[in-house]
PDB file of N, CA and C in Angstrom:
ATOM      1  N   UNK A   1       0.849  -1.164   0.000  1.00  0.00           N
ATOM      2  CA  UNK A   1       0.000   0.000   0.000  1.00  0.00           C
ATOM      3  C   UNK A   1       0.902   1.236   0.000  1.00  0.00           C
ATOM      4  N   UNK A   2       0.282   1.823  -0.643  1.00  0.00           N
ATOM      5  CA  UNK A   2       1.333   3.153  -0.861  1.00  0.00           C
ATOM      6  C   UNK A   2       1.048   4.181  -0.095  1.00  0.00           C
ATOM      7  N   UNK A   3       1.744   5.468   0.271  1.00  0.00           N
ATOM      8  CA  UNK A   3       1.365   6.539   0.868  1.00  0.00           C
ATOM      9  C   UNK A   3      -0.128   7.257   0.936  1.00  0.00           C
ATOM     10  N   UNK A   4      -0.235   7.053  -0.141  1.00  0.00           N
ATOM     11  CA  UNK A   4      -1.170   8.156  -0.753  1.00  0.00           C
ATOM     12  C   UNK A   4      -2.517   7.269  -0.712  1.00  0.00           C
ATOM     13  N   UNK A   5      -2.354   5.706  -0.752  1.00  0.00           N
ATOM     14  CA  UNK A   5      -3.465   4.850  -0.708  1.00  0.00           C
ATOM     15  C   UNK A   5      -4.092   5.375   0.774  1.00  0.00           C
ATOM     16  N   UNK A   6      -3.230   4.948   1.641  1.00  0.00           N
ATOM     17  CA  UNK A   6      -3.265   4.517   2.817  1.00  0.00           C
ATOM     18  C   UNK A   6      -4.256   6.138   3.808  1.00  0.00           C
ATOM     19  N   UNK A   7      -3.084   7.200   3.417  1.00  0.00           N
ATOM     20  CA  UNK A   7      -4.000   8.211   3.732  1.00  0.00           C
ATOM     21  C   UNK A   7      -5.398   8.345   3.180  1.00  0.00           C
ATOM     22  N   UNK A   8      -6.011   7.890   1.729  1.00  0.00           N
ATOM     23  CA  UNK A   8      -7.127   7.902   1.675  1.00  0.00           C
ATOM     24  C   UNK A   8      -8.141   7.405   2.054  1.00  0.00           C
ATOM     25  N   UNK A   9      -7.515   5.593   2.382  1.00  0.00           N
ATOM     26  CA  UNK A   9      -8.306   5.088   3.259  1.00  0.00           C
ATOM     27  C   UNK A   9      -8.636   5.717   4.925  1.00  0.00           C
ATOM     28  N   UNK A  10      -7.737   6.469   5.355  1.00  0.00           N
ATOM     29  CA  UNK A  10      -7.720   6.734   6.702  1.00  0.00           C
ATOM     30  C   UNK A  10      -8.822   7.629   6.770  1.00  0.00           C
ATOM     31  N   UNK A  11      -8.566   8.845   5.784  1.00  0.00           N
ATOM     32  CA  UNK A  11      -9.804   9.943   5.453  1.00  0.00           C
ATOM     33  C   UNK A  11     -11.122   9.429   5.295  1.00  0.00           C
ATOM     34  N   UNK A  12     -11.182   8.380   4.353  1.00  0.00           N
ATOM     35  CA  UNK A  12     -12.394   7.746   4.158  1.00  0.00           C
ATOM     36  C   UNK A  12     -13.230   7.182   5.130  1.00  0.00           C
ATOM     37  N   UNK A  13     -11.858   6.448   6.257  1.00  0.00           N
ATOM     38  CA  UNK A  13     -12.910   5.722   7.421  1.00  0.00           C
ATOM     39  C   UNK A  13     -13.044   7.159   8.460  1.00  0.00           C
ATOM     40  N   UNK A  14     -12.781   8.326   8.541  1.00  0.00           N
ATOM     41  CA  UNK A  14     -12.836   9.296   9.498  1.00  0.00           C
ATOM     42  C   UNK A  14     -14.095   9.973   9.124  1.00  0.00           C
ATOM     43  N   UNK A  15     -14.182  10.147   7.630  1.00  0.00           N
ATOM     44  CA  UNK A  15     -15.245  10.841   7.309  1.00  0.00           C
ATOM     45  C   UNK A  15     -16.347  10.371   7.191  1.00  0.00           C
ATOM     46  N   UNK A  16     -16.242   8.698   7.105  1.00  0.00           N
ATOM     47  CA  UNK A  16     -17.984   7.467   7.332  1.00  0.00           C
ATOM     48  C   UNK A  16     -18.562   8.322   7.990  1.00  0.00           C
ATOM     49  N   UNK A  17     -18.705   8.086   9.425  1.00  0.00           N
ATOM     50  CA  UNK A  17     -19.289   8.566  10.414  1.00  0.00           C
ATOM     51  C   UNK A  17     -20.364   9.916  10.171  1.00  0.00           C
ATOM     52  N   UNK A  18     -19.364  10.784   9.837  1.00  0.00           N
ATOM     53  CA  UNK A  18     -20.322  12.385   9.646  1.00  0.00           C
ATOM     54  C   UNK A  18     -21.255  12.269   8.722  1.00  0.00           C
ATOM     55  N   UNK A  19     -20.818  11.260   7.006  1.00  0.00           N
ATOM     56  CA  UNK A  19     -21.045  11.241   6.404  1.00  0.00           C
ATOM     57  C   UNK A  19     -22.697  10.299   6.488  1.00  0.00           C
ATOM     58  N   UNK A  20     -22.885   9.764   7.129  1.00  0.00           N
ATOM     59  CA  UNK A  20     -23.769   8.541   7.737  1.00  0.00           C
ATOM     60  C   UNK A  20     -24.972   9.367   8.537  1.00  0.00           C
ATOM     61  N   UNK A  21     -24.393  10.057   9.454  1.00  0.00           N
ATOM     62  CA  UNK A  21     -24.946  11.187  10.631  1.00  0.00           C
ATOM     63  C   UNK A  21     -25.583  12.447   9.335  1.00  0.00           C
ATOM     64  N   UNK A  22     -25.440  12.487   8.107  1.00  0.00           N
ATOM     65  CA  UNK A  22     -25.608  13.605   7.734  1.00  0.00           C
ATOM     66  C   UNK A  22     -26.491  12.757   6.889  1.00  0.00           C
ATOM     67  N   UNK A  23     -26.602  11.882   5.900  1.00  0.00           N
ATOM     68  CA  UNK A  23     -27.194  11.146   5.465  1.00  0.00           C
ATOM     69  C   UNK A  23     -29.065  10.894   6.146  1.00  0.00           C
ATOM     70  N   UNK A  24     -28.769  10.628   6.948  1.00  0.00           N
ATOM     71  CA  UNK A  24     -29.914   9.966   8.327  1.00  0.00           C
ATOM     72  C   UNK A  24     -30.683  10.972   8.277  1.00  0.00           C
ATOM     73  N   UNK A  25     -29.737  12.546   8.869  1.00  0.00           N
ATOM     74  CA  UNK A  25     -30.248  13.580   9.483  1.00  0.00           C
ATOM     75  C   UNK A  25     -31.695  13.914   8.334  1.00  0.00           C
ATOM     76  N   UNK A  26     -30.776  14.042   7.003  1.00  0.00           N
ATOM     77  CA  UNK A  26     -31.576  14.071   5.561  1.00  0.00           C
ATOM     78  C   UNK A  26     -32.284  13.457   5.286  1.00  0.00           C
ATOM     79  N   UNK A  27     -32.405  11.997   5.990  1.00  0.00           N
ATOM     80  CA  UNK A  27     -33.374  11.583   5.583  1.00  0.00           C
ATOM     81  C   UNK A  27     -35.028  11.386   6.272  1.00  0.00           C
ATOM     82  N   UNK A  28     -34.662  11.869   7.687  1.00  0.00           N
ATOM     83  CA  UNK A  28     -35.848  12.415   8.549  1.00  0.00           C
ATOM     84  C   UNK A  28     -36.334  13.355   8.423  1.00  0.00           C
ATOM     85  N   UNK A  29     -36.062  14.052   8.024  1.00  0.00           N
ATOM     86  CA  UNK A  29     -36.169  15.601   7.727  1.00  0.00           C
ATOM     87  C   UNK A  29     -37.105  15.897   6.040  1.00  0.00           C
ATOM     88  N   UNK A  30     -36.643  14.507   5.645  1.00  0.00           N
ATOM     89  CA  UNK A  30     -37.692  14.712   4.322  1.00  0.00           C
ATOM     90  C   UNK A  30     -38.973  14.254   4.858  1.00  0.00           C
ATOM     91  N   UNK A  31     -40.178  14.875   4.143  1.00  0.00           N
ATOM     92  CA  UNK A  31     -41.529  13.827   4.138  1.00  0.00           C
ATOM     93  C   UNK A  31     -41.588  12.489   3.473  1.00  0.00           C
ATOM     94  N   UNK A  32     -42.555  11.710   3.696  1.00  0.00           N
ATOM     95  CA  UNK A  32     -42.180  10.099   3.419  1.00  0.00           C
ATOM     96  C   UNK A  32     -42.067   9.962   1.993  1.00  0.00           C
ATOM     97  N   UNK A  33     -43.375  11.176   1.011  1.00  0.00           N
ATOM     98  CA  UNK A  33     -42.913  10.421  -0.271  1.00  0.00           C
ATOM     99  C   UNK A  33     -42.217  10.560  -0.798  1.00  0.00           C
ATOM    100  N   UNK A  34     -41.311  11.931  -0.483  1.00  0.00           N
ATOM    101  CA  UNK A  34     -40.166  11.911  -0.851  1.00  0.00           C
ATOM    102  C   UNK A  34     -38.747  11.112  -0.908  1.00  0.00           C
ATOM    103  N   UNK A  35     -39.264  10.080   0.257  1.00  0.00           N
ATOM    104  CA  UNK A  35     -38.480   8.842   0.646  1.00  0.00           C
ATOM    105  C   UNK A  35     -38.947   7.568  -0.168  1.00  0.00           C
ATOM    106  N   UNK A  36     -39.843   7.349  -0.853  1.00  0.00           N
ATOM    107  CA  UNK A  36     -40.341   6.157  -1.521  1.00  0.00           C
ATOM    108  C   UNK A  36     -40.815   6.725  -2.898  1.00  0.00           C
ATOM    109  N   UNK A  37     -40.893   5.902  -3.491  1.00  0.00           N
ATOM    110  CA  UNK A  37     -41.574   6.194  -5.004  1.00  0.00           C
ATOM    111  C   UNK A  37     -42.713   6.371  -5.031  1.00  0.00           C
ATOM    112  N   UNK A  38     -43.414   6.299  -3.916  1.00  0.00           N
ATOM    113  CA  UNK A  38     -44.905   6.382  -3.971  1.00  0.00           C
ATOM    114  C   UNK A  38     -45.176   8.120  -4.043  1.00  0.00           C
ATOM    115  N   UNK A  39     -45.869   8.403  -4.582  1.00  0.00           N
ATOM    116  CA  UNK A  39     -46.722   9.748  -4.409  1.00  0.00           C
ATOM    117  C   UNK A  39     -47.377  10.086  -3.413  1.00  0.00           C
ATOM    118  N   UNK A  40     -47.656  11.121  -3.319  1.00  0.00           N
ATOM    119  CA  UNK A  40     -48.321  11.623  -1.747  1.00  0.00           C
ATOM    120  C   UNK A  40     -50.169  11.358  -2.758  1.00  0.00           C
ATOM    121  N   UNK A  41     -50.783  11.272  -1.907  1.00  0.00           N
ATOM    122  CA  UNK A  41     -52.208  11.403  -1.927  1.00  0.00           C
ATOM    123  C   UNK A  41     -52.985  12.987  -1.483  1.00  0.00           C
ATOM    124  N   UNK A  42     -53.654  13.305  -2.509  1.00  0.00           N
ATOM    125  CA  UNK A  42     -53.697  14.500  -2.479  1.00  0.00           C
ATOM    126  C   UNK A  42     -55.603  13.979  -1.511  1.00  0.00           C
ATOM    127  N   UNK A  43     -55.840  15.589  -1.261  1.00  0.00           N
ATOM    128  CA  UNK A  43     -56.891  15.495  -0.598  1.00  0.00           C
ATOM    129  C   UNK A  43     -57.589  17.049  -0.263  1.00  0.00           C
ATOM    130  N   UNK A  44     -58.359  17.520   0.660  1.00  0.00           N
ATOM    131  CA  UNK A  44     -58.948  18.186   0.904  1.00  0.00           C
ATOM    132  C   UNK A  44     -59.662  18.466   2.442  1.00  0.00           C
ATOM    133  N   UNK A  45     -59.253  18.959   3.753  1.00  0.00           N
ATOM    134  CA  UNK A  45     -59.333  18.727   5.229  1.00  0.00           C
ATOM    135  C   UNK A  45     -60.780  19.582   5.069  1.00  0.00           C
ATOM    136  N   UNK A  46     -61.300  18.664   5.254  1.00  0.00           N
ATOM    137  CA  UNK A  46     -63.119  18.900   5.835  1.00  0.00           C
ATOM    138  C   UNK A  46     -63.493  19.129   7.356  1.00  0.00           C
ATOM    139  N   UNK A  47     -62.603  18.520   8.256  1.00  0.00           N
ATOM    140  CA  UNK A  47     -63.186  18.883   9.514  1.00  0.00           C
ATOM    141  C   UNK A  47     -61.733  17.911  10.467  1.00  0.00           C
ATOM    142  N   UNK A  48     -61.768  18.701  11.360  1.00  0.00           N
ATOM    143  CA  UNK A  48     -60.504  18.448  12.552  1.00  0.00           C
ATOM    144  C   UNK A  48     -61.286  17.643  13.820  1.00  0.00           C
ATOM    145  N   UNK A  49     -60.723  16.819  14.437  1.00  0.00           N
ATOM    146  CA  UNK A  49     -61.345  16.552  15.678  1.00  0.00           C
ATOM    147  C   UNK A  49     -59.655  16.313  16.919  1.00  0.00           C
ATOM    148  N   UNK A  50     -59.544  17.512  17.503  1.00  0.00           N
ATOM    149  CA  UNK A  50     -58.467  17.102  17.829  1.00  0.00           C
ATOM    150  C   UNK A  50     -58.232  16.371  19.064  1.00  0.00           C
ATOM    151  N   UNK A  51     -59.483  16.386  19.829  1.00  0.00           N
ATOM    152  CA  UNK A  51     -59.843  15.585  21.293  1.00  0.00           C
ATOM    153  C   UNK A  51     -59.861  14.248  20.982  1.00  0.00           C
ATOM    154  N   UNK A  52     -60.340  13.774  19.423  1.00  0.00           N
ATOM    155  CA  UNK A  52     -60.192  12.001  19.120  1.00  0.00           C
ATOM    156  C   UNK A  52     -59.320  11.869  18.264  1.00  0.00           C
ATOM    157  N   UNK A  53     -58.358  12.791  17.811  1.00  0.00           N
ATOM    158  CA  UNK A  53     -57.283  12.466  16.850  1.00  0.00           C
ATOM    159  C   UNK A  53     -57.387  12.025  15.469  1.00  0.00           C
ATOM    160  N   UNK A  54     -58.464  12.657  14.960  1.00  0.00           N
ATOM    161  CA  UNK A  54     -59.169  12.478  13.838  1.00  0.00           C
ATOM    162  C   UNK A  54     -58.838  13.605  12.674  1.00  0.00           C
ATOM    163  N   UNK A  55     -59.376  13.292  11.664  1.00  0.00           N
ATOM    164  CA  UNK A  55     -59.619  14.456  10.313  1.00  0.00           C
ATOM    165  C   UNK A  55     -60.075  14.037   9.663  1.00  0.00           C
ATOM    166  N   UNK A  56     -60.630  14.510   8.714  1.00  0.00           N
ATOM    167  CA  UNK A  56     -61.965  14.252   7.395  1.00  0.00           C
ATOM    168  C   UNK A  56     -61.466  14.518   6.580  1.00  0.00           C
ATOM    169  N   UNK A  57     -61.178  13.868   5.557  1.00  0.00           N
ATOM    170  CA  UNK A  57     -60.443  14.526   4.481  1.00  0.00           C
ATOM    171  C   UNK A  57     -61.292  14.269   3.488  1.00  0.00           C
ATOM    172  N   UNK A  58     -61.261  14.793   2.367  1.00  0.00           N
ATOM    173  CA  UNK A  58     -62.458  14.503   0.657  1.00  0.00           C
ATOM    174  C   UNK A  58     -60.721  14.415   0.062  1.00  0.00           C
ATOM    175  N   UNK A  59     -60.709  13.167  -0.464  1.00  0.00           N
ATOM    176  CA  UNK A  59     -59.259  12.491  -1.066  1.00  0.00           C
ATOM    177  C   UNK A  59     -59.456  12.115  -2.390  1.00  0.00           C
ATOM    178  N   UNK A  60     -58.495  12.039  -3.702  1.00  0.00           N
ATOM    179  CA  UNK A  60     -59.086  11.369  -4.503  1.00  0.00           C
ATOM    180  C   UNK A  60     -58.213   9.894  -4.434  1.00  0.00           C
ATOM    181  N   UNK A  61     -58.277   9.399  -5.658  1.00  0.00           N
ATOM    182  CA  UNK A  61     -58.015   7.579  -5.555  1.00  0.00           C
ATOM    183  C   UNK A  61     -57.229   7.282  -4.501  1.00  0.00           C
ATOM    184  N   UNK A  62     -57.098   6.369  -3.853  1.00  0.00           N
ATOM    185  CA  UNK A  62     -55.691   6.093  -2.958  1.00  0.00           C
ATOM    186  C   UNK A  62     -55.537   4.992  -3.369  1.00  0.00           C
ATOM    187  N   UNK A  63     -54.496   5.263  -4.831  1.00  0.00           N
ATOM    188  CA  UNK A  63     -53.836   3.700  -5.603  1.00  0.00           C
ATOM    189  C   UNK A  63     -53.339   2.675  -4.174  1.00  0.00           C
ATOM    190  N   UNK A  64     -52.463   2.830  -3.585  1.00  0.00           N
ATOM    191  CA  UNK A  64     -51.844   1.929  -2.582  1.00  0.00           C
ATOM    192  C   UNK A  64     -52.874   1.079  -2.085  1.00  0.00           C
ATOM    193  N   UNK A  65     -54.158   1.515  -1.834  1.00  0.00           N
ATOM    194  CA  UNK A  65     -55.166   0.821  -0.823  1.00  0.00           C
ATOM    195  C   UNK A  65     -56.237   0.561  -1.976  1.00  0.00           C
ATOM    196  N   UNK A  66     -56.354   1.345  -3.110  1.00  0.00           N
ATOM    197  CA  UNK A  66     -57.114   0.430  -4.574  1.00  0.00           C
ATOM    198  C   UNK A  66     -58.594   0.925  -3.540  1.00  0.00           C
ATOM    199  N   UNK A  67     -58.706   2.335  -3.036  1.00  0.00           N
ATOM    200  CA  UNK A  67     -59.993   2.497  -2.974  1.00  0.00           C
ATOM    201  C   UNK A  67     -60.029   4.129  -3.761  1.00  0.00           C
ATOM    202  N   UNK A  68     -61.342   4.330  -4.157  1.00  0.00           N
ATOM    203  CA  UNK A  68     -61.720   4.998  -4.877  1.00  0.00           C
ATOM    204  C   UNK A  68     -62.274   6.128  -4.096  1.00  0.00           C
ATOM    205  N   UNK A  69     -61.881   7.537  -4.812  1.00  0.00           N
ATOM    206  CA  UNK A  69     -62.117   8.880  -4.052  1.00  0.00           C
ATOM    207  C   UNK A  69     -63.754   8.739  -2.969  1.00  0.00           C
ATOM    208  N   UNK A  70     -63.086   9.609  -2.279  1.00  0.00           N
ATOM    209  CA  UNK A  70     -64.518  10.005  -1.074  1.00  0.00           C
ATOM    210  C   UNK A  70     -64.174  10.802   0.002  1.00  0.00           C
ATOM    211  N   UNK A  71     -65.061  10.946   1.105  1.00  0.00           N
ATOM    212  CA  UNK A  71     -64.644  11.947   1.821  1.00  0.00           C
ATOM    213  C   UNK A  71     -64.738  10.713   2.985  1.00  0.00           C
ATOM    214  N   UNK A  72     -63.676  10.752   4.097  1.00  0.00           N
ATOM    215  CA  UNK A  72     -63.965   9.895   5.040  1.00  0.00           C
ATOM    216  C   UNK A  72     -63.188  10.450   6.039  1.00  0.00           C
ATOM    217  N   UNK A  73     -63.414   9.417   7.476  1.00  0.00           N
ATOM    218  CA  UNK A  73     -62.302  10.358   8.689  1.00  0.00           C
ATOM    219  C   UNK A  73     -61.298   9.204   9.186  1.00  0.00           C
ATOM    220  N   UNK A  74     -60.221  10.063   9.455  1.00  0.00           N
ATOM    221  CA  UNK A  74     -59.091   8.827   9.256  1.00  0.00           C
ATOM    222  C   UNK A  74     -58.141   9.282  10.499  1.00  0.00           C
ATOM    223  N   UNK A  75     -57.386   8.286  11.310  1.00  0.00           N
ATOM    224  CA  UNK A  75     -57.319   8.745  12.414  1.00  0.00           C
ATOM    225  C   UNK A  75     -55.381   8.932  11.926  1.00  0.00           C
ATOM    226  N   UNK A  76     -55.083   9.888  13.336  1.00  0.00           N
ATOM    227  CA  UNK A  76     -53.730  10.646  12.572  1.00  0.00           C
ATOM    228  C   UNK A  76     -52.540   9.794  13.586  1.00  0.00           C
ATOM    229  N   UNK A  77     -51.513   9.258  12.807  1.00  0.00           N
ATOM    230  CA  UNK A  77     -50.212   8.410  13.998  1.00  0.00           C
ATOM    231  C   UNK A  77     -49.650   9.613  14.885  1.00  0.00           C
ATOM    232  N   UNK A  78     -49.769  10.729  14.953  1.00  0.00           N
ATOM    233  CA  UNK A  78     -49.222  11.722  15.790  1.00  0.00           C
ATOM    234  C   UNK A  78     -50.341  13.046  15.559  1.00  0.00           C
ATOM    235  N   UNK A  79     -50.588  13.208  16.708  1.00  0.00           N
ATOM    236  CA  UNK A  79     -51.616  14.354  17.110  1.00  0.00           C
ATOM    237  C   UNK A  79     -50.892  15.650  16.719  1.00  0.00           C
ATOM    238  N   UNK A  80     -50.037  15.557  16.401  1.00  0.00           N
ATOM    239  CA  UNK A  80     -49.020  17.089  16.464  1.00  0.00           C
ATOM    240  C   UNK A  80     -49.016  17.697  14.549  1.00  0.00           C
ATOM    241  N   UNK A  81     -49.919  16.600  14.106  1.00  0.00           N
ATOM    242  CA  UNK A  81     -50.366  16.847  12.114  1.00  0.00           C
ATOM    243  C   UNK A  81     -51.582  17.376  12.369  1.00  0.00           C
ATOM    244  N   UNK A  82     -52.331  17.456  13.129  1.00  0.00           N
ATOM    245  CA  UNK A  82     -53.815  18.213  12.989  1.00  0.00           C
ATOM    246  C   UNK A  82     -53.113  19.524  13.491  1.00  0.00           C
ATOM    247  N   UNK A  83     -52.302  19.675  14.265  1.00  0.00           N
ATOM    248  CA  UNK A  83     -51.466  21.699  14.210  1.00  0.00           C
ATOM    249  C   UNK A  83     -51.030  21.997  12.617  1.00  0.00           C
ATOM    250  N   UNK A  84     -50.752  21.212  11.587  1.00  0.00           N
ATOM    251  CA  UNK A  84     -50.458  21.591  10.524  1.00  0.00           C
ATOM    252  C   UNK A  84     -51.361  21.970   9.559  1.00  0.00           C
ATOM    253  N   UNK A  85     -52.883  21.989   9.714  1.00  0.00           N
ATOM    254  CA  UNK A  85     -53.592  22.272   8.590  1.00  0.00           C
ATOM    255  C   UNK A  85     -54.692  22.594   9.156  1.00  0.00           C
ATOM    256  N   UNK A  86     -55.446  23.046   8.247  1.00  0.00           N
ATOM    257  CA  UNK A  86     -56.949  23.472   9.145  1.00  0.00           C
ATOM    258  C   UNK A  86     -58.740  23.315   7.680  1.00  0.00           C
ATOM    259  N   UNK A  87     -59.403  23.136   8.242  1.00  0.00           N
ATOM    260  CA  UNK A  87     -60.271  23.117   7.397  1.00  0.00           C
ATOM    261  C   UNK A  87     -60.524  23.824   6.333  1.00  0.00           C
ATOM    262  N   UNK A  88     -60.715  23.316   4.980  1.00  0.00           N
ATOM    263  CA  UNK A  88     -60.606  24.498   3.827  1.00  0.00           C
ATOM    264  C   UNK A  88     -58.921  23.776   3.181  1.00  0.00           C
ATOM    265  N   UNK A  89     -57.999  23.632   3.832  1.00  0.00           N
ATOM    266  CA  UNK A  89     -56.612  23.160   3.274  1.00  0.00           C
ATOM    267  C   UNK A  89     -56.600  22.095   2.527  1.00  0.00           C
ATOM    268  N   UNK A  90     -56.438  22.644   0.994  1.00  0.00           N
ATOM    269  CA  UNK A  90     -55.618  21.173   0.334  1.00  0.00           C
ATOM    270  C   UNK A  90     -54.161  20.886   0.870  1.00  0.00           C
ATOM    271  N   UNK A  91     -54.254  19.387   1.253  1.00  0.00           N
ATOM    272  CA  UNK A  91     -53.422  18.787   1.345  1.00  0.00           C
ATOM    273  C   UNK A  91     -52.340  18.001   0.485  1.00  0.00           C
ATOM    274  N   UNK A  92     -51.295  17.359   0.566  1.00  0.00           N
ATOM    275  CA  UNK A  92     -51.063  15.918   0.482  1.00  0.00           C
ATOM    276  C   UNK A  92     -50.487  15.125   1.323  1.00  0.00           C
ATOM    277  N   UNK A  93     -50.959  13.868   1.434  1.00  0.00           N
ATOM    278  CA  UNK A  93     -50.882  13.047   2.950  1.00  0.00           C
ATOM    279  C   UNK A  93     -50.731  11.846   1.924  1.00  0.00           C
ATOM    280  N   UNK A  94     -50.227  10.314   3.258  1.00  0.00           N
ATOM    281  CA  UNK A  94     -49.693   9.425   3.106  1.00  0.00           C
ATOM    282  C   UNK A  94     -50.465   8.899   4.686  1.00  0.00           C
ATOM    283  N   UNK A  95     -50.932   7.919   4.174  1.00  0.00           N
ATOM    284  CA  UNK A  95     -51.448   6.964   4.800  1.00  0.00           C
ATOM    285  C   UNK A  95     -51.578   4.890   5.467  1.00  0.00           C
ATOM    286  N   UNK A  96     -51.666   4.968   5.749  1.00  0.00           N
ATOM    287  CA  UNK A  96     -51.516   3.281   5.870  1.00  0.00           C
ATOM    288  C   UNK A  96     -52.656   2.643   6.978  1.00  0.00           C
ATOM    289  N   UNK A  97     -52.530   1.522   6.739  1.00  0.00           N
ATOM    290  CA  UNK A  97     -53.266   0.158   7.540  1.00  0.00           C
ATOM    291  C   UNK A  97     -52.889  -0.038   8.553  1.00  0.00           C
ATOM    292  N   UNK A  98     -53.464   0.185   9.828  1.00  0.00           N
ATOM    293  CA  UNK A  98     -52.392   0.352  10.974  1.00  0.00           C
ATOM    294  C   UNK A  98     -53.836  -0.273  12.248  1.00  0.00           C
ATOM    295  N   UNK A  99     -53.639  -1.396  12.596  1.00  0.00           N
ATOM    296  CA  UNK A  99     -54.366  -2.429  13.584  1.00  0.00           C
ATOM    297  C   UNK A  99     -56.296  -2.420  13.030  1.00  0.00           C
ATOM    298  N   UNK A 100     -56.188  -2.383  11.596  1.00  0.00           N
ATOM    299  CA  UNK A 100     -57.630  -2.463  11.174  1.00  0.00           C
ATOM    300  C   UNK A 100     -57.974  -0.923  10.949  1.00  0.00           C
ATOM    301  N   UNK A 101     -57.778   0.114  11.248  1.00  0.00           N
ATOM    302  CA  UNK A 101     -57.761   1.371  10.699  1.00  0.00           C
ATOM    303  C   UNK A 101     -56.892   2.400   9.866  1.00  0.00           C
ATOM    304  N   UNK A 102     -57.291   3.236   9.014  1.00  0.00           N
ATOM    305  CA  UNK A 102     -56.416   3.717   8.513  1.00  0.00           C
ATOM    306  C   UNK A 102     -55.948   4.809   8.575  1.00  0.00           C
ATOM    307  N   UNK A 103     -55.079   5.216   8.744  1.00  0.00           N
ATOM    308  CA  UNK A 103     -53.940   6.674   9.294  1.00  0.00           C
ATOM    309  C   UNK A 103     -52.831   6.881   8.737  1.00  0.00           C
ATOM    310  N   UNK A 104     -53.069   8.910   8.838  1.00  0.00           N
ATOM    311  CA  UNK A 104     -52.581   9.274   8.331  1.00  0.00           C
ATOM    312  C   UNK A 104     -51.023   9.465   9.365  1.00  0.00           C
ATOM    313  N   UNK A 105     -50.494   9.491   8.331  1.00  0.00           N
ATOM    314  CA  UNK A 105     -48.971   9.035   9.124  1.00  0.00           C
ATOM    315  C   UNK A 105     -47.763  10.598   8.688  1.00  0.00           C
ATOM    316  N   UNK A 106     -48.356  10.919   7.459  1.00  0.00           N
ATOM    317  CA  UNK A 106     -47.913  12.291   7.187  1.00  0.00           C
ATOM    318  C   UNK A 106     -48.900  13.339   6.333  1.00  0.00           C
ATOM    319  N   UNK A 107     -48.860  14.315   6.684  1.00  0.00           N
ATOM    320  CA  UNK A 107     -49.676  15.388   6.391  1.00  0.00           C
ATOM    321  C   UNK A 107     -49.027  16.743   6.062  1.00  0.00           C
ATOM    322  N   UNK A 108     -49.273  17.362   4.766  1.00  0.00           N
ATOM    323  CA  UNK A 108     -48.604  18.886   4.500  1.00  0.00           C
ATOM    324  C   UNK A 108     -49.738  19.562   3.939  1.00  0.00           C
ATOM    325  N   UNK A 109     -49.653  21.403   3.761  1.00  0.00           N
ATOM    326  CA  UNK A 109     -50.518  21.502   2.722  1.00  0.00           C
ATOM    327  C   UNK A 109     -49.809  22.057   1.319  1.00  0.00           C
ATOM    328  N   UNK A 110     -51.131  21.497   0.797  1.00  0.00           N
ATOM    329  CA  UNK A 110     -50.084  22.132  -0.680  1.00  0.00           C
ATOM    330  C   UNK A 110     -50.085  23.647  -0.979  1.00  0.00           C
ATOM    331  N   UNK A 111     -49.865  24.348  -1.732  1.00  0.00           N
ATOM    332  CA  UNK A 111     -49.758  25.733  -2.296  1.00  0.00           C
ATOM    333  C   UNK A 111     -50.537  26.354  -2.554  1.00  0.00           C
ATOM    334  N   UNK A 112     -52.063  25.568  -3.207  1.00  0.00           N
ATOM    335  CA  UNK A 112     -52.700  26.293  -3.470  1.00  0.00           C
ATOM    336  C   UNK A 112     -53.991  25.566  -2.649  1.00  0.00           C
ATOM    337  N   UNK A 113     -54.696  26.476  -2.433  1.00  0.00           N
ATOM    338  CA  UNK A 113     -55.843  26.217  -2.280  1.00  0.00           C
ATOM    339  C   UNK A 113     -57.212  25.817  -2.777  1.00  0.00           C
TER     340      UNK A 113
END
């Protein structure tokens, strides 16, 4: 191994670490669909319930779950997404199957109204 190898490997294993830590940081910090190929599900917040951890949304298709647009109430994995939007807000959210109900797991609004 030569000089010049050897220091690069050394740099390389010093800089993993930050490089890993910075990686991660980036990747929490994104919203989910930005993390998967899936698309966000667009929608429309009809009504808040924040004492049962609820929201109403009027959604259209939700390919993933192969059900067809409607307005329904869907309960939220963290109470701290009904502070992000308010009735009247288009959204887009990401949802899932979670012990026989379905929830929303991320929530933004979009730009326009």
């Amino acid at each position: 191994m030569t000089y010049s190898s050897t220091m690069t490997h050394m740099l390389q294993n010093a800089l993993r670490p930050l490089a890993l830590t910075l990686g991660l940081t980036a990747t929490l910090l994104a919203p989910v669909w930005a993390q998967s190929d899936a698309a966000p599900n667009l929608g429309e917040v009809r009504k808040i319930d924040k004492e049962a951890q609820k929201i109403t949304l009027k959604h259209g298709e939700l390919k993933s779950m192969d059900m067809p647009p409607m307005t329904m109430v869907f309960r939220v994995a963290d109470p701290s997404l009904l502070d992000k939007v308010k009735p009247g807000d288009k959204v887009q959210f990401n949802a899932e199957k979670r012990d026989g109900a379905i929830v929303v797991t991320v929530i933004e609004p979009t730009a326009t109204k």
